[in-house]
Protein backbone atom coordinates (compact mmCIF):
# COMPACT_ATOMS: atom_id res chain seq x y z
CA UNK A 1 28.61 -61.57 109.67
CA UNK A 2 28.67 -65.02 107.76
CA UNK A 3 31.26 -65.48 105.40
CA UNK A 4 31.24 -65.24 101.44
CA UNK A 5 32.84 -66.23 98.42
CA UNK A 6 35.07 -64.08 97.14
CA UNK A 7 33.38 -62.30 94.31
CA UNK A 8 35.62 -62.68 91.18
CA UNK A 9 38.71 -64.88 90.48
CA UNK A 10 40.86 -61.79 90.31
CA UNK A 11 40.08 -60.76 93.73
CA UNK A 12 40.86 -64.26 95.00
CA UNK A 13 44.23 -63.83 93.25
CA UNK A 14 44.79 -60.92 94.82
CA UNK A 15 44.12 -61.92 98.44
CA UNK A 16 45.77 -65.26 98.22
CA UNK A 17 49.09 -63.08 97.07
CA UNK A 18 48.40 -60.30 99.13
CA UNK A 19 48.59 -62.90 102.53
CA UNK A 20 51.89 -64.26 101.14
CA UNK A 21 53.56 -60.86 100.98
CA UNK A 22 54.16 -60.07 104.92
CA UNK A 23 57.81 -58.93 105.20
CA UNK A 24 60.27 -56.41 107.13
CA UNK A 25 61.20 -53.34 104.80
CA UNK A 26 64.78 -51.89 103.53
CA UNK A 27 66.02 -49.04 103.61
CA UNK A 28 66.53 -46.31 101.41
CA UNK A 29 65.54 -42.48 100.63
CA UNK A 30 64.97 -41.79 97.04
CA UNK A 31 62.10 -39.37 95.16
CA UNK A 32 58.93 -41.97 94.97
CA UNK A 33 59.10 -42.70 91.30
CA UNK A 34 56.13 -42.33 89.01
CA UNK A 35 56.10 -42.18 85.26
CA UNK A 36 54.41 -38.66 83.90
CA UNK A 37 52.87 -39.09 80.56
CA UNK A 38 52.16 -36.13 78.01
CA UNK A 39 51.52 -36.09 74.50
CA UNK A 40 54.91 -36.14 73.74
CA UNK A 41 55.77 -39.45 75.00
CA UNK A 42 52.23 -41.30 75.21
CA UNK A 43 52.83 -43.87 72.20
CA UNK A 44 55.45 -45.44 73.94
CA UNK A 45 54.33 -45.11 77.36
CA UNK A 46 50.89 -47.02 76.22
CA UNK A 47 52.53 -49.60 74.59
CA UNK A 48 54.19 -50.09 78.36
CA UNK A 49 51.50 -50.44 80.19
CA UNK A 50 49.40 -52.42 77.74
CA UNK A 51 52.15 -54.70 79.11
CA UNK A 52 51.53 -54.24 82.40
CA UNK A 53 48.41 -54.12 82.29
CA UNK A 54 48.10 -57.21 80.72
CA UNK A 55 50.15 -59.48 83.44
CA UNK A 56 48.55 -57.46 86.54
CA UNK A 57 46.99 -59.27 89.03
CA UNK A 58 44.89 -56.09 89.82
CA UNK A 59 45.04 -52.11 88.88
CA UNK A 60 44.71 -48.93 90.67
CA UNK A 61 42.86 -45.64 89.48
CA UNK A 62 42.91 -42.23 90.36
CA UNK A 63 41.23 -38.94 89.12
CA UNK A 64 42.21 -35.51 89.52
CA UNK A 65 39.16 -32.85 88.45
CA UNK A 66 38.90 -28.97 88.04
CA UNK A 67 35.60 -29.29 90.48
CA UNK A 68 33.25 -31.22 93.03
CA UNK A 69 30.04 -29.72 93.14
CA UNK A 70 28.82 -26.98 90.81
CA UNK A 71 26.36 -25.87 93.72
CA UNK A 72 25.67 -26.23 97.11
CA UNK A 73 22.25 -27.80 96.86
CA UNK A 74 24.34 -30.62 95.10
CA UNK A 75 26.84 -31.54 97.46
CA UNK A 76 26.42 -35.47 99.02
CA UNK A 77 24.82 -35.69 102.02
CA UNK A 78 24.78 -38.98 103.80
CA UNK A 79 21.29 -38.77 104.04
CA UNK A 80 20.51 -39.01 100.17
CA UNK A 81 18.49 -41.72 98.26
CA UNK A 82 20.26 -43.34 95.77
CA UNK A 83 18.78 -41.80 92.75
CA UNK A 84 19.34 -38.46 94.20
CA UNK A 85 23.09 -39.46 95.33
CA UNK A 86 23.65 -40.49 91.58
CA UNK A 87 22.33 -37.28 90.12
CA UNK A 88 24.27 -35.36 92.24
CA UNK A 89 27.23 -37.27 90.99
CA UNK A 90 25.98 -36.84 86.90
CA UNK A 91 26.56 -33.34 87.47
CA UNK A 92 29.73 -33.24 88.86
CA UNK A 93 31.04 -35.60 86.13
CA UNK A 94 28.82 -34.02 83.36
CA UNK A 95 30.44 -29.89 84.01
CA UNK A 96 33.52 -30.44 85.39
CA UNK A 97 36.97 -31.76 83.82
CA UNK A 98 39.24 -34.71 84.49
CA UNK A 99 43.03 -32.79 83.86
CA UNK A 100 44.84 -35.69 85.45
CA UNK A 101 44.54 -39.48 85.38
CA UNK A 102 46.40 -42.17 87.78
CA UNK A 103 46.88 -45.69 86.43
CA UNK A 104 48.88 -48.27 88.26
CA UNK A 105 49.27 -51.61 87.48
CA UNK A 106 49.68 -54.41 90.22
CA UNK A 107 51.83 -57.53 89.39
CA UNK A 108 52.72 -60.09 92.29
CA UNK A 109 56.33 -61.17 92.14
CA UNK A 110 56.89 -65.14 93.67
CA UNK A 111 60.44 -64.65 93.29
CA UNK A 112 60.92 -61.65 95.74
CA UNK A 113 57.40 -62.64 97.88
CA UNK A 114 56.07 -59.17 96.47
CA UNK A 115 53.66 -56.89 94.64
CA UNK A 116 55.39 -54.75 91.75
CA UNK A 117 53.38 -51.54 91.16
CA UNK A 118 54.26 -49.68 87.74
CA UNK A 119 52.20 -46.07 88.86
CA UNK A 120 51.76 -43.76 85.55
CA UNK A 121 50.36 -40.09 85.98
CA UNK A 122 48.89 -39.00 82.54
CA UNK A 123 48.36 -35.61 81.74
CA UNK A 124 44.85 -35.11 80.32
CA UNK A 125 43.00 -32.13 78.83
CA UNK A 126 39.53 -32.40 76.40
CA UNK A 127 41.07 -30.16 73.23
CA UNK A 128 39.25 -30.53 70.45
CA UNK A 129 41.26 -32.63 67.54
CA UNK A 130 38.41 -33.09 65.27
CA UNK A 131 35.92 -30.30 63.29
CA UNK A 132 32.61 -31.49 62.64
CA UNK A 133 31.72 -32.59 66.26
CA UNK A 134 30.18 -29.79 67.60
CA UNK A 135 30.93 -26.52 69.60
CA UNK A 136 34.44 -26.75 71.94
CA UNK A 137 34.04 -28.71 75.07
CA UNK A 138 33.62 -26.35 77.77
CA UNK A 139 34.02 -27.15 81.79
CA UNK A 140 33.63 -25.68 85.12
CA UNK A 141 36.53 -24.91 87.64
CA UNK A 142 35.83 -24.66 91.53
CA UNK A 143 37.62 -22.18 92.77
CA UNK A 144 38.36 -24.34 96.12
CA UNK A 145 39.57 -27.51 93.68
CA UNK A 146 41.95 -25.35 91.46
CA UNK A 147 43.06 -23.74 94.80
CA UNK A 148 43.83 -27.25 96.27
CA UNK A 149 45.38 -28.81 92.95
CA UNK A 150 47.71 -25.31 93.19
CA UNK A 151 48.74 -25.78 96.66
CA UNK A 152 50.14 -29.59 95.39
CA UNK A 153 51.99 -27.83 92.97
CA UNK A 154 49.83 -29.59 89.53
CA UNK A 155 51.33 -28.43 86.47
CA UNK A 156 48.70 -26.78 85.28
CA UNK A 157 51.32 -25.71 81.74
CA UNK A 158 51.30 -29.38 81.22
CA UNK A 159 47.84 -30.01 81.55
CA UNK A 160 47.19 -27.11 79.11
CA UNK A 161 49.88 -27.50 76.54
CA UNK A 162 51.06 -31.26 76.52
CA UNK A 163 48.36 -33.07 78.10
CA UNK A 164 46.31 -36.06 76.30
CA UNK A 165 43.83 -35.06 74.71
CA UNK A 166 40.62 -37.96 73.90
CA UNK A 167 37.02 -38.77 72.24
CA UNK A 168 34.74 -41.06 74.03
CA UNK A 169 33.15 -43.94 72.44
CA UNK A 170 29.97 -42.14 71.11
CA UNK A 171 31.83 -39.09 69.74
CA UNK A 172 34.45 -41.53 67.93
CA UNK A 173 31.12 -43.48 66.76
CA UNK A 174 29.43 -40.38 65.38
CA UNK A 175 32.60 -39.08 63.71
CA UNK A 176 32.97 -42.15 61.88
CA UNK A 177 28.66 -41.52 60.73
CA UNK A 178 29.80 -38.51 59.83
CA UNK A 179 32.70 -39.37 57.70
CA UNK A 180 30.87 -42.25 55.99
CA UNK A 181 27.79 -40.09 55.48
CA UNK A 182 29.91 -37.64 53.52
CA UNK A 183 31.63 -39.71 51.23
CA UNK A 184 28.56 -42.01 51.00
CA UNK A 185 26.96 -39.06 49.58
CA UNK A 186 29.62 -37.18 47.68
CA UNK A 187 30.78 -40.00 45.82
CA UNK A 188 27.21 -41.91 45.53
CA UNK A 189 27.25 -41.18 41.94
CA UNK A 190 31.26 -41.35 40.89
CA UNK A 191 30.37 -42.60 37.38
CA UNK A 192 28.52 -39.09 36.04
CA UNK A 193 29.08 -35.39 36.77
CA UNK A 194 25.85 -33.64 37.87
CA UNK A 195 24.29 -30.95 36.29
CA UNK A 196 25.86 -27.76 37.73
CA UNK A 197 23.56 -24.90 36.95
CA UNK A 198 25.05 -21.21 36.55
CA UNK A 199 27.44 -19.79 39.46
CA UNK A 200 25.17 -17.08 41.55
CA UNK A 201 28.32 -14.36 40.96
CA UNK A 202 27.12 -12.30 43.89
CA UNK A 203 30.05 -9.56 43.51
CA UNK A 204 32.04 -8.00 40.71
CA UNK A 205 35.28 -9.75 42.49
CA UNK A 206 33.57 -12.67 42.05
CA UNK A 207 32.83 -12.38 38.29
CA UNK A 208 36.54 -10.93 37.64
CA UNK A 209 37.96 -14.39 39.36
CA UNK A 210 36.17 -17.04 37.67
CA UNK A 211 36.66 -14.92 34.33
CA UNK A 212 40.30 -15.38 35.20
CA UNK A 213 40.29 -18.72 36.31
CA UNK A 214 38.44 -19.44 33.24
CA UNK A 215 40.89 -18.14 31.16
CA UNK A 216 43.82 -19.65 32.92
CA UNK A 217 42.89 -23.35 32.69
CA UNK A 218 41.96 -22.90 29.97
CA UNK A 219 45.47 -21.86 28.18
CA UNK A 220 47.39 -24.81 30.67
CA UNK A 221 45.15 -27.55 28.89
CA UNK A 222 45.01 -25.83 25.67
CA UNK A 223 48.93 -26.07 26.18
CA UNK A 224 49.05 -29.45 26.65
CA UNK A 225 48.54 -30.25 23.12
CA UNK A 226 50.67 -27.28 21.45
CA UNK A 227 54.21 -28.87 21.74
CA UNK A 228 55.93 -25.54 20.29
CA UNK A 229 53.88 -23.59 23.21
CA UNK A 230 53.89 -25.80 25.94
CA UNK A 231 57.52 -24.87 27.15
CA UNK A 232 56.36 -20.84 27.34
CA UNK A 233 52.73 -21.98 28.65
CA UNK A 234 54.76 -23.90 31.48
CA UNK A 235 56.79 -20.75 32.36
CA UNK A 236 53.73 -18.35 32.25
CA UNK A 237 52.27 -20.85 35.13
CA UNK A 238 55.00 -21.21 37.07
CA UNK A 239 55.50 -17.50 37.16
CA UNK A 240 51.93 -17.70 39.18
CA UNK A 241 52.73 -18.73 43.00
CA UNK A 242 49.40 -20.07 42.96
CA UNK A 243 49.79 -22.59 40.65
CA UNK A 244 52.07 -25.69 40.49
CA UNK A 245 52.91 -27.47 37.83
CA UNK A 246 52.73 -31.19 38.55
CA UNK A 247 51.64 -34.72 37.76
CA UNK A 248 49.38 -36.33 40.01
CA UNK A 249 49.03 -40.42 39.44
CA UNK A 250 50.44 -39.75 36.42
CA UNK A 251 48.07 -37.08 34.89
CA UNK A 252 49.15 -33.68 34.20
CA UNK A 253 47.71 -31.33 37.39
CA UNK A 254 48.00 -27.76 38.81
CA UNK A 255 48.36 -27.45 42.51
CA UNK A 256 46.39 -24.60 43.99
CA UNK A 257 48.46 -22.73 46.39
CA UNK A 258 46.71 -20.35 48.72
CA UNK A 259 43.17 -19.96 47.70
CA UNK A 260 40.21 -18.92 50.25
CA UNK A 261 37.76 -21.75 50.37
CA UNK A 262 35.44 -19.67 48.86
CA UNK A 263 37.65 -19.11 45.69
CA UNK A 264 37.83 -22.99 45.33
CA UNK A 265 34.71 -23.84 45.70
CA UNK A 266 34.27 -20.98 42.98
CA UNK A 267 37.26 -23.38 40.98
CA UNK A 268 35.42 -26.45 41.52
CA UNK A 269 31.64 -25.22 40.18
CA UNK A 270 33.53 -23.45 37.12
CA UNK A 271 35.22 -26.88 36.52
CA UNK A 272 32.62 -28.78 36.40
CA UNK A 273 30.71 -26.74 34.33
CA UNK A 274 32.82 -25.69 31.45
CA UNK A 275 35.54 -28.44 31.61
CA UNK A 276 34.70 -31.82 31.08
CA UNK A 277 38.30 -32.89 30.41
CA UNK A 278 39.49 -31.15 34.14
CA UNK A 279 38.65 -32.47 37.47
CA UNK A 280 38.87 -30.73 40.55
CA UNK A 281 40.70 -33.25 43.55
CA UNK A 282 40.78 -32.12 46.84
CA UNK A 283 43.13 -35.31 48.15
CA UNK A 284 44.33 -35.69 52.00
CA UNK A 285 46.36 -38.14 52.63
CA UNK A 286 49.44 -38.64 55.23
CA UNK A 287 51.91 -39.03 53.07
CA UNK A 288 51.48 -35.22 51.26
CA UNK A 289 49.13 -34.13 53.26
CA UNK A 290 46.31 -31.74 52.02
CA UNK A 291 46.26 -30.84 48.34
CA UNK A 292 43.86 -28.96 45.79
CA UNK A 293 44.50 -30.11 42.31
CA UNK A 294 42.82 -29.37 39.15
CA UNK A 295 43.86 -32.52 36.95
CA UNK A 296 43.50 -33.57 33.43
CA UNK A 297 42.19 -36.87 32.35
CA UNK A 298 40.90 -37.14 28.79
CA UNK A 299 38.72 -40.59 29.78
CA UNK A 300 35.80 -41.10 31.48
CA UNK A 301 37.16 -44.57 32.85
CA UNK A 302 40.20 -42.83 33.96
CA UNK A 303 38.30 -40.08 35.79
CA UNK A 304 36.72 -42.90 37.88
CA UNK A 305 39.22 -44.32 38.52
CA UNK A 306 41.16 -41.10 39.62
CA UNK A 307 38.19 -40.17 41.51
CA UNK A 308 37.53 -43.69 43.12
CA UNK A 309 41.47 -43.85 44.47
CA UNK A 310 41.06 -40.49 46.03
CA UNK A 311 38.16 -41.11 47.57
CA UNK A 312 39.51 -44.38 49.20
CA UNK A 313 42.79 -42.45 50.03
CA UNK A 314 41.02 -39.45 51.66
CA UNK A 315 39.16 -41.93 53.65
CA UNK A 316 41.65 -43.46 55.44
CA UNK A 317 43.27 -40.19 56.15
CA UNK A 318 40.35 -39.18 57.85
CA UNK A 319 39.84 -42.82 59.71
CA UNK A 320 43.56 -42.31 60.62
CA UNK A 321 42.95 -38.58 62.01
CA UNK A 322 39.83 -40.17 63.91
CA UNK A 323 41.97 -42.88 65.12
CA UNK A 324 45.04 -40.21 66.74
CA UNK A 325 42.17 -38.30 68.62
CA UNK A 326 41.12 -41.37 70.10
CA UNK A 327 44.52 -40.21 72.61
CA UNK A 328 43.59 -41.07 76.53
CA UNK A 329 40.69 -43.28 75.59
CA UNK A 330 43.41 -45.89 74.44
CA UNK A 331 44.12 -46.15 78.09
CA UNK A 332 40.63 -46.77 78.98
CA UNK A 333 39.77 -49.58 76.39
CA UNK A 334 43.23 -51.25 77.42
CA UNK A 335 41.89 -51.78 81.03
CA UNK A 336 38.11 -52.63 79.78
CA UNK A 337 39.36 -54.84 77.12
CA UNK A 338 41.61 -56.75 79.60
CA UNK A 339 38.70 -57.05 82.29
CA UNK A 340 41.46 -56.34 85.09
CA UNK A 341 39.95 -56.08 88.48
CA UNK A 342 39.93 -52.01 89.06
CA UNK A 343 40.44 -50.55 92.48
CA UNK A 344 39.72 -47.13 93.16
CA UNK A 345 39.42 -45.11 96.78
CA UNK A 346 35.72 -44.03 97.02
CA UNK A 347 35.59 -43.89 93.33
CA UNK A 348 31.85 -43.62 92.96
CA UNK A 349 32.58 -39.82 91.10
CA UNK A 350 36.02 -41.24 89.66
CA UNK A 351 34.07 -44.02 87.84
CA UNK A 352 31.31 -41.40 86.63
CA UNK A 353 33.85 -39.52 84.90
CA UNK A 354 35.08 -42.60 83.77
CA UNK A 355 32.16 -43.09 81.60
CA UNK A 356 31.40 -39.92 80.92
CA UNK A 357 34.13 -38.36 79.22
CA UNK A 358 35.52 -41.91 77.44
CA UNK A 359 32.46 -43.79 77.10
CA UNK A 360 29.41 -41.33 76.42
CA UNK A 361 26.81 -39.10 78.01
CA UNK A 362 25.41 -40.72 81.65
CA UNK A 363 22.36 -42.93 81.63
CA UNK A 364 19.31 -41.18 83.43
CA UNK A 365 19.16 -43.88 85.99
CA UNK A 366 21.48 -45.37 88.69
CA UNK A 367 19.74 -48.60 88.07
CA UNK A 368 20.88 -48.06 83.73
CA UNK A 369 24.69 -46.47 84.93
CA UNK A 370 25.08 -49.65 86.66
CA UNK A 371 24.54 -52.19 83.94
CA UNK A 372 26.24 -49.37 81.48
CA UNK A 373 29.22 -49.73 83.80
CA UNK A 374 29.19 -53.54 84.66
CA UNK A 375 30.00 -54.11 80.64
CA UNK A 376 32.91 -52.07 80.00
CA UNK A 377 34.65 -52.88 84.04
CA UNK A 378 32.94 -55.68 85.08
CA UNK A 379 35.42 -56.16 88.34
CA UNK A 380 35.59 -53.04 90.30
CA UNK A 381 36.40 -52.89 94.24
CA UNK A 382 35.87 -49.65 95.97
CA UNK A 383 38.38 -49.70 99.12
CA UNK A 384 36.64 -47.09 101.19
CA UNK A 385 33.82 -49.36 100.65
CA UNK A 386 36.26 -52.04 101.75
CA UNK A 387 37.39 -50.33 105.08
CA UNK A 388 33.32 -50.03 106.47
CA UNK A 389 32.49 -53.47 106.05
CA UNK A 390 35.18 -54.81 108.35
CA UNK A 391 34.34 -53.85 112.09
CA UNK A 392 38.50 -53.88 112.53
CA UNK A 393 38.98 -51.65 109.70
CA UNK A 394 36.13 -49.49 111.18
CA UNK A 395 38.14 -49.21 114.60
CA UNK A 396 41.24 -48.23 113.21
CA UNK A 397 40.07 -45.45 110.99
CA UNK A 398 37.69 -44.16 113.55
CA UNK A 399 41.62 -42.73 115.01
CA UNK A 400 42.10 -40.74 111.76
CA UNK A 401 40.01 -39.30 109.11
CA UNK A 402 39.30 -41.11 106.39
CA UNK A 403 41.13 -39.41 103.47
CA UNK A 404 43.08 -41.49 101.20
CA UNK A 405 46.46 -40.27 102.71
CA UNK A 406 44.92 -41.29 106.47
CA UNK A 407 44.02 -44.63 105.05
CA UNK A 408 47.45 -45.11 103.53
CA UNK A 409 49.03 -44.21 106.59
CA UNK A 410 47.20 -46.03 108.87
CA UNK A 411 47.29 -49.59 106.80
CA UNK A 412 50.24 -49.63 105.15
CA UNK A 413 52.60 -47.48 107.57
CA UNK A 414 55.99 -48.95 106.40
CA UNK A 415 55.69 -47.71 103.15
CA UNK A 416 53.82 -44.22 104.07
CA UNK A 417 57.00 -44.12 105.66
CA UNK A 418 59.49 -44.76 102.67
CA UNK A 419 60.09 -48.34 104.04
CA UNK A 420 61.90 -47.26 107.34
CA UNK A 421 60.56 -48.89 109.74
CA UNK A 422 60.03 -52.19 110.82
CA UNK A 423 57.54 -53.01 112.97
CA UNK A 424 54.50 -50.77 112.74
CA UNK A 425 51.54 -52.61 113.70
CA UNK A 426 50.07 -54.17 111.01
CA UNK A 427 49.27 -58.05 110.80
CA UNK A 428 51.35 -58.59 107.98
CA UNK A 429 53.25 -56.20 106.30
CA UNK A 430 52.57 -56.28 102.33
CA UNK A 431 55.44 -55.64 100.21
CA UNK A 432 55.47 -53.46 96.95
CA UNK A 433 58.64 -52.76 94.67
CA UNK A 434 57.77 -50.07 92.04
CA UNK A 435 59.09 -50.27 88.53
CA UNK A 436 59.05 -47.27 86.23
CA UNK A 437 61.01 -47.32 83.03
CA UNK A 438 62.68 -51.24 84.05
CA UNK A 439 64.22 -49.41 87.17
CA UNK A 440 63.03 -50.87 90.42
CA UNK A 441 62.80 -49.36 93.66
CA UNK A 442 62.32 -51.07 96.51
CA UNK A 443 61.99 -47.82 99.11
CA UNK A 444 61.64 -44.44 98.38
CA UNK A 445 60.56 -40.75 100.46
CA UNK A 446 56.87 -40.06 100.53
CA UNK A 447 55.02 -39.51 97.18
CA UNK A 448 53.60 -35.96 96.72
CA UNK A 449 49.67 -36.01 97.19
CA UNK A 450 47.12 -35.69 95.31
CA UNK A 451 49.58 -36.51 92.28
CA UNK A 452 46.99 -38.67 90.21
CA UNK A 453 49.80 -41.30 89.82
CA UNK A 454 50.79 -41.52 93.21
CA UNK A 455 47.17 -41.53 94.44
CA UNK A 456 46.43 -44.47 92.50
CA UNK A 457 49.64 -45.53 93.89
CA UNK A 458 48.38 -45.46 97.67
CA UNK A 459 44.85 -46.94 97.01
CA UNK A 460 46.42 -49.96 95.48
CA UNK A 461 48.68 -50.73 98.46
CA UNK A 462 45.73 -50.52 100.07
CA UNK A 463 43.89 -52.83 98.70
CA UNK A 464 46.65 -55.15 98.65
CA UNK A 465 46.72 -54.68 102.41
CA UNK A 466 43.41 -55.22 103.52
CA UNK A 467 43.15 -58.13 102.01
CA UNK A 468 46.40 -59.87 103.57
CA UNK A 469 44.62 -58.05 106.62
CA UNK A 470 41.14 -59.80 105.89
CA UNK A 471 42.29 -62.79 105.22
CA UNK A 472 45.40 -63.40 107.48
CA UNK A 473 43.27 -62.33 110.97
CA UNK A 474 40.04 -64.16 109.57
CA UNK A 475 40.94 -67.38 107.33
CA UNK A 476 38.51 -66.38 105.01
CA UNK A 477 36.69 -63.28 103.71
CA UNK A 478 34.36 -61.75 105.89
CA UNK A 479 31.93 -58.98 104.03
């Protein structure tokens, strides 16, 4: 093999610190700490790692999924082309779901000669936070995956009830069409009322109702100008739970208080024909949240601007909505935005779902995922990928399988083993404190696998290891 350059500036970082890290461990014995994120405490645990993220050297993802392969035609052989590899792979991260997400941040520490990891295990489930986007998302479940994530004891109450829920790039785009379509076209023409021909009255309930709407506005805005009756008009209203007395930017209103949407839209079309003085606002904002008023304003400058302030107000409620169900995806544009060199353990699928549920549906083409990928994570090491180009690496894992937890125990023994031991084999030794919640632990007992957190956890020590390994035994970067 003839050597190379190393391929990105982050990855030389990483080796250069990684070689500097060889130490003897400490001991110790404590629970391997990892920070669990839910809904109820993911604002402040993203405004965390947006700082760690953003002084890492390199970060660490894992996946957890409700399925593999939704056949057996479509499981990976070894044997396929790489069109038919990446097909195989669409389909796994087009049916099935991603329910929990590993994130760890790598930081090297000169002062103690060591990485400091900062693992976080989010929670993550597709609800549906937004109308107007289409059906529910629906997902397979393997039996043999939900079976495996049991046997690790995933929480699959938290997943359900407080995990994170998330809109990829396209369906945040689209929603935002949507919105500006609607308004675009509702309010197009703020200046003039349309024509409203006559209400089809398809049933006799109908006809009774808008009579006795009819009749009812009618005697609140006749009211308003009878001084001696407005005090008994007042009462007669607010006699009727349905209506509210109130002012709304300083117009007299009625709030309408449980009406089917088909009896306001009945309101709104009876307003706007016989009322020219009444306006129908349907205003949703954060501050009072949703509100049907019927409001007086004798002026036609008034009534625009009324109308134009509501519309701008309803607007950025809904950008605001649009913005919360955004959730998860936060997480994702933190690490593309930051262009942090991502490590994942034969992430091929991981990185797939990746794009598929927070950046939008999968290109046709391996050759199209590729440069689809390459903009949003332009740095992205695979370490299983790592261990076969190295004919050391090779050796050594030819003695165990090559699952994530073999490869974890087999490079970086010392802490597999909770940072007991002393000498275990390796060339250097890479030391990693974690930090969760400014607490730092220097040792701890064995992480629980297959915890997304922990996972992400293992595949970033690693990576740090292999390349004190690389470059320690080789002087320079053999691949």
């Amino acid at each position: 093999m003839k050597p190379h350059k190393l391929p990105s500036p982050a990855l030389s970082r990483a080796f250069a610190r990684a070689l500097g890290s060889a130490t003897t461990a400490t001991q110790c014995g404590v629970a391997f700490p990892s920070k669990t994120v839910t809904t109820a405490n993911f604002e402040p645990s993203l405004a965390e790692l947006r700082r760690h993220v953003r002084t890492s050297d390199f970060v660490a993802i894992d996946l957890e999924m409700t399925g593999v392969t939704s056949a057996p035609w479509r499981e990976l052989l070894e044997f396929d082309r790489s069109d038919v590899r990446y097909l195989k792979v669409r389909d796994s991260a087009t049916k099935f779901a991603v329910v929990q997400f590993g994130v760890c941040p790598f930081r090297w520490d000169p002062s103690n000669h060591s990485f400091v990891a900062y693992p976080h295990n989010f929670y993550v489930f597709p609800r549906q936070q937004l109308a107007g986007l289409g059906p529910c998302d629906e997902f397979l479940c393997q039996t043999t995956s939900m079976d495996f994530l049991a046997k690790y004891q995933f929480d699959f109450n938290a997943c359900i009830h407080e995990g994170i829920s998330y809109l990829s790039r396209e369906q945040e785009r689209k929603a935002l069409r949507s919105l500006n379509s609607t308004y675009d076209s509702e309010w197009s023409d703020i200046g003039k009322l349309k024509d409203v021909r006559d209400i089809p009255l398809l049933s006799a309930a109908d006809i009774l109702f808008t009579a006795r709407m009819k009749n009812k506005f009618s005697e609140w805005r006749d009211g308003l100008f009878q001084e001696q009756n407005q005090e008994d008009q007042i009462q007669g209203i607010s006699n009727d739970s349905k209506f509210q007395v109130t002012f709304f930017e300083m117009h007299p209103a009625l709030r309408l208080n449980r009406f089917t949407s088909h009896q306001l839209k009945l309101i709104q079309l009876l307003i706007r024909k016989h009322f020219k003085d009444l306006s129908y606002v349907s205003v949703n904002s954060e501050a009072s949240g949703s509100q049907q008023l019927v409001v007086y304003t004798d002026l036609k400058d008034e009534l625009n601007l009324l109308l134009k302030k509501v519309k701008e107000e309803n607007h950025r409620a809904e950008e605001m909505k649009i913005q919360a169900a955004v959730g998860f995806r936060h997480v994702i544009d933190l690490l593309s935005s930051e262009q942090k060199l991502i490590v994942g353990y034969n992430c091929f699928l991981d990185i797939a779902h990746v794009y598929s549920k927070f950046i939008g549906p999968l290109p046709g083409t391996p050759e199209e995922f590729v440069a689809s990928v390459s903009k949003c994570f332009p740095h992205i090491v695979d370490t299983k990928i790592l261990l076969s180009t190295n004919l050391m690496f090779q050796e050594k894992m030819k003695r165990s399988r090559k699952s994530l937890a073999s490869a974890f125990t087999s490079f970086c023994p010392q802490i597999a083993a909770g940072s007991r031991s002393t000498d275990l084999g390796s060339l250097s030794h890479v030391k990693v404190n974690v930090e969760v919640d400014d607490s730092r632990s220097c040792s701890w007992s064995p992480g629980g696998k297959h915890e997304a957190g922990y996972d992400a956890f293992m595949t970033g020590c690693i990576f740090a290891q292999l390349c004190s390994d690389l470059v320690g035994c080789t002087g320079t970067l053999l691949i």
